[in-house]
C-alpha atoms as a PDB file:
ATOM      1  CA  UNK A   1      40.260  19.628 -57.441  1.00  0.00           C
ATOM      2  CA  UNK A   2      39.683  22.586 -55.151  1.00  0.00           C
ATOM      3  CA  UNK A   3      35.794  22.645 -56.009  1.00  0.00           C
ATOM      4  CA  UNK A   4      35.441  19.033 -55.532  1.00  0.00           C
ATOM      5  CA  UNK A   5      37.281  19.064 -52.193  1.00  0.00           C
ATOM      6  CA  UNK A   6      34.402  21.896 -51.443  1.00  0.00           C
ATOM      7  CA  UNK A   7      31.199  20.261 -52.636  1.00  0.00           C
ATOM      8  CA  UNK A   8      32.586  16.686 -50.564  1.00  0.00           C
ATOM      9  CA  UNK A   9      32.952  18.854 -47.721  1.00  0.00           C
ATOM     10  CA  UNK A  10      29.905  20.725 -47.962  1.00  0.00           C
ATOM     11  CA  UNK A  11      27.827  17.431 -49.011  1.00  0.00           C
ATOM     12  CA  UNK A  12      29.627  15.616 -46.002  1.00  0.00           C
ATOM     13  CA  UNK A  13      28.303  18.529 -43.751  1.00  0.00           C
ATOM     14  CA  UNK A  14      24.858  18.412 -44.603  1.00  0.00           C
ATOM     15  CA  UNK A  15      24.309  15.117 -44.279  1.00  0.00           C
ATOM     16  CA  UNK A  16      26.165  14.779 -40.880  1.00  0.00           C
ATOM     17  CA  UNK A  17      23.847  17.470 -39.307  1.00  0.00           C
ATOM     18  CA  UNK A  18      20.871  15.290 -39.527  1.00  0.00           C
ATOM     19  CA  UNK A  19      18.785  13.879 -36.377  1.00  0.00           C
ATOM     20  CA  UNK A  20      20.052  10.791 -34.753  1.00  0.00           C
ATOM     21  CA  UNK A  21      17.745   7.916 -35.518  1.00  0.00           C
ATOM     22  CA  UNK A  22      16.692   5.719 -31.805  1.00  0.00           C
ATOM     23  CA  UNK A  23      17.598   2.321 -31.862  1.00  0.00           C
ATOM     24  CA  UNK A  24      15.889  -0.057 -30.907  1.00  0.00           C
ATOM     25  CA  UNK A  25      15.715  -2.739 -28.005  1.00  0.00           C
ATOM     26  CA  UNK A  26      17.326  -6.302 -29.101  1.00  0.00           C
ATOM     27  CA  UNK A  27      15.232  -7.620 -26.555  1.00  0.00           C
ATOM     28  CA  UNK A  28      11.994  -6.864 -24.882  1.00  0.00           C
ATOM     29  CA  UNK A  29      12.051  -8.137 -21.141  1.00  0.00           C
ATOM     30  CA  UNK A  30       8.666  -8.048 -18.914  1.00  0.00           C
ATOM     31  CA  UNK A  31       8.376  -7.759 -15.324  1.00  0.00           C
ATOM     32  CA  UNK A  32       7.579 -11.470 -15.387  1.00  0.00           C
ATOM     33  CA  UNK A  33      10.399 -12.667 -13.731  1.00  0.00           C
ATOM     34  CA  UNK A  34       9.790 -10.007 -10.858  1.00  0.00           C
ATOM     35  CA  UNK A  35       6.090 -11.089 -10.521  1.00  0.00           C
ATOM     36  CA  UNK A  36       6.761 -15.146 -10.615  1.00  0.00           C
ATOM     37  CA  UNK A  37       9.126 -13.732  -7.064  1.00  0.00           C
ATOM     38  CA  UNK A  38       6.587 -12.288  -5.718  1.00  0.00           C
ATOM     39  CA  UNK A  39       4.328 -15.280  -5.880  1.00  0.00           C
ATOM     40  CA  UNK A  40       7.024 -17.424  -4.665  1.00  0.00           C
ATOM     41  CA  UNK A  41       7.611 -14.859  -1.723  1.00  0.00           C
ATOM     42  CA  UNK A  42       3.660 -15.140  -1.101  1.00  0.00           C
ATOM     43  CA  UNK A  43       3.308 -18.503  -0.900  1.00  0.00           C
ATOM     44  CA  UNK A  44       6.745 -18.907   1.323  1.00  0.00           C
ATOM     45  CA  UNK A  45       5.584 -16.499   4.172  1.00  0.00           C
ATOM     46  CA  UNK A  46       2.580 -18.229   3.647  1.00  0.00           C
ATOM     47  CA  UNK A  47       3.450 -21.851   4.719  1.00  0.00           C
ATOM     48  CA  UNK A  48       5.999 -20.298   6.930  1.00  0.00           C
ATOM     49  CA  UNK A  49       2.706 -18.212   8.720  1.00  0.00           C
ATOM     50  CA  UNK A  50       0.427 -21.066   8.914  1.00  0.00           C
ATOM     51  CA  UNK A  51       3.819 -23.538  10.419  1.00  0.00           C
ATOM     52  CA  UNK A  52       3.936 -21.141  13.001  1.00  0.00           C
ATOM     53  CA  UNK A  53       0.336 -20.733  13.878  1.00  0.00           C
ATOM     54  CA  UNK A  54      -0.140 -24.691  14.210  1.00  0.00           C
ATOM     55  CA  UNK A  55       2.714 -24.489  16.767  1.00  0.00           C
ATOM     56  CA  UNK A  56       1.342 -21.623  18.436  1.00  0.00           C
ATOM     57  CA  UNK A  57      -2.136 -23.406  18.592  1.00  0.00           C
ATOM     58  CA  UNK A  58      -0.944 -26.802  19.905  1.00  0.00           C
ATOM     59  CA  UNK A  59       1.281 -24.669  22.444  1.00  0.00           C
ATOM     60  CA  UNK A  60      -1.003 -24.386  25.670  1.00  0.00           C
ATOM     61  CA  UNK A  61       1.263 -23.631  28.222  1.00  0.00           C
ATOM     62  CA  UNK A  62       2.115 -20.430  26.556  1.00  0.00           C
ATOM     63  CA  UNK A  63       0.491 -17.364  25.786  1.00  0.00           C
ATOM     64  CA  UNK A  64       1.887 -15.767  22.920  1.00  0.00           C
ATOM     65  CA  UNK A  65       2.187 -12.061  21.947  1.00  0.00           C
ATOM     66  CA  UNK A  66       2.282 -10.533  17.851  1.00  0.00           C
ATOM     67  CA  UNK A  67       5.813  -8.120  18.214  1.00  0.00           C
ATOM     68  CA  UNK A  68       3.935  -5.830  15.687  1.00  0.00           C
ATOM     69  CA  UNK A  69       7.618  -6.752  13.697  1.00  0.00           C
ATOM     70  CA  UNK A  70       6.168 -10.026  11.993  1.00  0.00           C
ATOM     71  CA  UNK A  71       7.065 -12.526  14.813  1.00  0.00           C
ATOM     72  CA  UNK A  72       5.467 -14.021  17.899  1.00  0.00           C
ATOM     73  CA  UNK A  73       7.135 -14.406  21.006  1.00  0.00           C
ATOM     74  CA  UNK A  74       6.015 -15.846  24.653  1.00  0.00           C
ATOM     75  CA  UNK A  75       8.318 -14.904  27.965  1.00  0.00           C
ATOM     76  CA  UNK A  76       9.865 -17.913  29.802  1.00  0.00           C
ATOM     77  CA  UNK A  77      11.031 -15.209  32.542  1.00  0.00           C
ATOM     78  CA  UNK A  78       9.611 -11.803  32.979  1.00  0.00           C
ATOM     79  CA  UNK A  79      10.373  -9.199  35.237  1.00  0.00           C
ATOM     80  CA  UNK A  80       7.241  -8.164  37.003  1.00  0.00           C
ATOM     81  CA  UNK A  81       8.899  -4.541  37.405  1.00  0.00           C
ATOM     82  CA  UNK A  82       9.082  -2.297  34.300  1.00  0.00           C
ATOM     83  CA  UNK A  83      12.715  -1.776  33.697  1.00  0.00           C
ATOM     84  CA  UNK A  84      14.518  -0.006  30.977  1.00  0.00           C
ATOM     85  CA  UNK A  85      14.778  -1.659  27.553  1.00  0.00           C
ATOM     86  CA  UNK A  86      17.791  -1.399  25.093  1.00  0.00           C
ATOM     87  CA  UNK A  87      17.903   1.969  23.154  1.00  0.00           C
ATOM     88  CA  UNK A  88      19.871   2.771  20.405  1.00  0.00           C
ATOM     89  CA  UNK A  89      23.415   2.661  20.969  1.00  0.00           C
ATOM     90  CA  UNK A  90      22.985   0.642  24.281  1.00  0.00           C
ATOM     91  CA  UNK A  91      25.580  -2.553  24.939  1.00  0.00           C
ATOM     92  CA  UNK A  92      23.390  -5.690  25.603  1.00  0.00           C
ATOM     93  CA  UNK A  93      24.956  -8.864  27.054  1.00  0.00           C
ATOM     94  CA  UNK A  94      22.692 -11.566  26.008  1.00  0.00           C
ATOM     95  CA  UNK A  95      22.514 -15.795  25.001  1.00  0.00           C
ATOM     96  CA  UNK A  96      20.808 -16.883  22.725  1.00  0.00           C
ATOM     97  CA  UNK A  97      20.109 -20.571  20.579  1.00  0.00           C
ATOM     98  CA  UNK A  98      18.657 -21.289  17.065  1.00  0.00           C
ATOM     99  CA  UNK A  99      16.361 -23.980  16.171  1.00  0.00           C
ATOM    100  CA  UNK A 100      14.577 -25.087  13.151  1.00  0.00           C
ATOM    101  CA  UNK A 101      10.940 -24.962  13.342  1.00  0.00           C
ATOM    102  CA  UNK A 102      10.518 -28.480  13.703  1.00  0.00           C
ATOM    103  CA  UNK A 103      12.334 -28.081  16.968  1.00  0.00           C
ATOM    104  CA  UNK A 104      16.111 -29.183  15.684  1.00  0.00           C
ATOM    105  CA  UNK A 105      19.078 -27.358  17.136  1.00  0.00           C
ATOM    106  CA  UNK A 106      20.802 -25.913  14.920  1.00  0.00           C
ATOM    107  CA  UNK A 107      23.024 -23.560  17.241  1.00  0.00           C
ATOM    108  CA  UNK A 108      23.550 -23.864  20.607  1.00  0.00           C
ATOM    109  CA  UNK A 109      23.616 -21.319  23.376  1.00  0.00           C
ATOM    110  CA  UNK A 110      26.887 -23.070  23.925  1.00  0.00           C
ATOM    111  CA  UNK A 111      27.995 -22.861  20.714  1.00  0.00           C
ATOM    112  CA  UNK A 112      27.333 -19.404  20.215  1.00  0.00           C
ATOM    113  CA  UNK A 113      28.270 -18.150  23.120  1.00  0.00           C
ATOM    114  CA  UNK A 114      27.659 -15.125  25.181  1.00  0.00           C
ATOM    115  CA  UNK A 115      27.449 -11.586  23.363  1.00  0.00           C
ATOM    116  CA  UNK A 116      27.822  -8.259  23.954  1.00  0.00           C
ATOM    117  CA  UNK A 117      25.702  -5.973  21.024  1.00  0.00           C
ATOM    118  CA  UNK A 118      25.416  -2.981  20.659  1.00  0.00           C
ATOM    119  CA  UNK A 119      21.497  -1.855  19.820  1.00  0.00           C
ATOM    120  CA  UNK A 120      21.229  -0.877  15.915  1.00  0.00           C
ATOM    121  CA  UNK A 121      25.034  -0.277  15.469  1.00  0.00           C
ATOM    122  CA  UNK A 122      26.228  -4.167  14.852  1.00  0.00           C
ATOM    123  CA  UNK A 123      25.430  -6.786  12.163  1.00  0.00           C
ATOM    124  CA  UNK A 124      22.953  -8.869  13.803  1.00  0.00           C
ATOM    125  CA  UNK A 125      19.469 -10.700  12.062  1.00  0.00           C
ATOM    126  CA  UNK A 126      16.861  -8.553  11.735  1.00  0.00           C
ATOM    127  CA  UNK A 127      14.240 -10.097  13.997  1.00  0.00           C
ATOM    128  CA  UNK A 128      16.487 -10.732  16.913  1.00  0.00           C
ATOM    129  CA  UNK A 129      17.709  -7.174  16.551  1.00  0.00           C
ATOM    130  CA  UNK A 130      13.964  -6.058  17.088  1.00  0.00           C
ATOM    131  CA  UNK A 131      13.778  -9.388  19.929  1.00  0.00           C
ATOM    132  CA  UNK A 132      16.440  -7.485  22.221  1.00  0.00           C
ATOM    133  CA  UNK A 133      13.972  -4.554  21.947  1.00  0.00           C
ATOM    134  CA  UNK A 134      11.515  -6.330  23.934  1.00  0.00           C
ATOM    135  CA  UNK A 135      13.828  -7.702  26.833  1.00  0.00           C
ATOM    136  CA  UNK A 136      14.746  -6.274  30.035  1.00  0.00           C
ATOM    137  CA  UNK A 137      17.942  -6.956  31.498  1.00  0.00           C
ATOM    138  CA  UNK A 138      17.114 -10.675  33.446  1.00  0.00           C
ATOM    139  CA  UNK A 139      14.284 -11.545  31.116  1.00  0.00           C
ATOM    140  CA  UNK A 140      13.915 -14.595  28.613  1.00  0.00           C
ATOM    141  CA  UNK A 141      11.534 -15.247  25.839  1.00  0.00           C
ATOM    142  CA  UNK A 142      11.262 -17.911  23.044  1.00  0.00           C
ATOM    143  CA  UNK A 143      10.562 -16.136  19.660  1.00  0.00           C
ATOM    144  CA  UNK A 144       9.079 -17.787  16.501  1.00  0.00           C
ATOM    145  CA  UNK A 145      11.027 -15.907  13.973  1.00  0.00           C
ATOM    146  CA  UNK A 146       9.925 -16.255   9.845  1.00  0.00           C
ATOM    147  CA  UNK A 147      12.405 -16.976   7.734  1.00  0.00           C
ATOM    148  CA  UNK A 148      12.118 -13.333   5.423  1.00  0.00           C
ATOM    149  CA  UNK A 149      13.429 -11.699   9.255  1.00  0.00           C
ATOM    150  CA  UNK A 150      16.051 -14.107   9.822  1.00  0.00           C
ATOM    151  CA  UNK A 151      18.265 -15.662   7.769  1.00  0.00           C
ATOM    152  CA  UNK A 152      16.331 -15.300   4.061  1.00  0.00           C
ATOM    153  CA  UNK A 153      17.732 -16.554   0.917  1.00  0.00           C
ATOM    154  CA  UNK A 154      20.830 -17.248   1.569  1.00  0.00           C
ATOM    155  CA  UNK A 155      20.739 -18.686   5.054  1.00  0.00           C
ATOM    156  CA  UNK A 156      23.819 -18.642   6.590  1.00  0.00           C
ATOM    157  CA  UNK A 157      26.036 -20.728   4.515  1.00  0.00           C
ATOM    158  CA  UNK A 158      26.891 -22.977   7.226  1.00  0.00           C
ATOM    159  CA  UNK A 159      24.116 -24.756   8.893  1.00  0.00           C
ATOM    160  CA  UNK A 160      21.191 -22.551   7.933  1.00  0.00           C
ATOM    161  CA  UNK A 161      19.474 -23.350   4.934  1.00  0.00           C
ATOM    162  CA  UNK A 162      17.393 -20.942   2.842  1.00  0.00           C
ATOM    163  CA  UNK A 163      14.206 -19.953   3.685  1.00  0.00           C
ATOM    164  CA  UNK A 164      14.349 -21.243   7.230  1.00  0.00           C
ATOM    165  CA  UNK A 165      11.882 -20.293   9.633  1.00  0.00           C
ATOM    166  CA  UNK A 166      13.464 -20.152  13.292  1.00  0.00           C
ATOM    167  CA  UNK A 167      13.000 -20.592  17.009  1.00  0.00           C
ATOM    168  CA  UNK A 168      15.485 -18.112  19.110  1.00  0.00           C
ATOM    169  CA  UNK A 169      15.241 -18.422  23.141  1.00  0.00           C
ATOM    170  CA  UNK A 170      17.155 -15.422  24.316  1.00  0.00           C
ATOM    171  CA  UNK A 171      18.013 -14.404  27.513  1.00  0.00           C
ATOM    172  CA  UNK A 172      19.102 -10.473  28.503  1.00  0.00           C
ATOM    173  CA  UNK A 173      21.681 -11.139  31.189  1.00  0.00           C
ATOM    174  CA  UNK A 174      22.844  -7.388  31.234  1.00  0.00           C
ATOM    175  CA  UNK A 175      22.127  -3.954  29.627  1.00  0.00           C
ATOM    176  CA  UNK A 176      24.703  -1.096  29.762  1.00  0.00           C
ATOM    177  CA  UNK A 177      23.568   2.422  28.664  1.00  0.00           C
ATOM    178  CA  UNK A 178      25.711   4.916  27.038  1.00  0.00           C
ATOM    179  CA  UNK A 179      25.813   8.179  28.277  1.00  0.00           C
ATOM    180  CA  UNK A 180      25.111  10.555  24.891  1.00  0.00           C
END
């Protein structure tokens, strides 16, 4: 009994001590799903692009300017005097609206009110974040925003629907700097 407690153990030993064997996957997945959202991204900013071009082309009263951010703006009221622009930090009084490309409001200035931000440290759409950037304190500008820099996806669950390209017209009533 002793001996065949010994060669168990000793067969039970060798045998556990060999190399683990891989397993493998149950299923192979590709990158396909990741490329077929690329192409859809494409071809989004694409119409998005050229919607915004036709209205920048029919639009002759305006002369637009590329924010180097991936939106196009025009001033409605510029200050003629360089001023200081919002830095980091800085609390920025501003109105603003939202409007579909077509030219439907979706939110007024009303509606949304007057706000106070404050530059880079609040939740606010990227491409009015980088909008406020551009405005001096008294100034106003319409900006033709693509959907991927406002709202994306998702929208905003209320009356923005995914993928919406916008319109903002913001105006800069006030800029208050922080002392650092």
């Amino acid at each position: 009994m002793k001996y065949l407690f010994l060669s168990l153990i000793t067969i039970f030993c060798l045998f556990s001590c060999s190399k683990p064997v891989t397993r493998k996957p149950v299923s192979v997945k590709s990158g396909s799903y990741l490329s077929e959202s690329v192409i859809l991204n494409k071809k989004i900013k694409a119409r998005e692009e050229t919607a915004i071009n036709t209205i920048i082309e029919k639009d002759t009263l305006h002369t637009y300017l590329n924010s180097g951010n991936g939106f196009w703006y025009y001033y409605s009221k510029k200050d003629s005097i360089p001023n200081i622009k919002p830095q980091f930090g800085d609390i920025v009084n501003f109105d603003f609206n939202l409007k579909r490309i077509n030219g439907s409001l979706i939110y007024s200035k009303k509606e949304l009110g007057n706000r106070n931000y404050r530059m880079d440290k609040e939740e606010l759409f990227y491409g009015l974040r980088e909008a406020l950037k551009l405005l001096q304190s008294g100034e106003s500008a319409t900006f033709l925003i693509p959907s991927h820099l406002a709202y994306g996806y998702y929208g905003d669950t209320k009356k923005i629907e995914a993928n919406t390209p916008i319109i903002t017209e913001v105006t800069v009533n006030s800029i208050s700097k922080i002392e650092k």
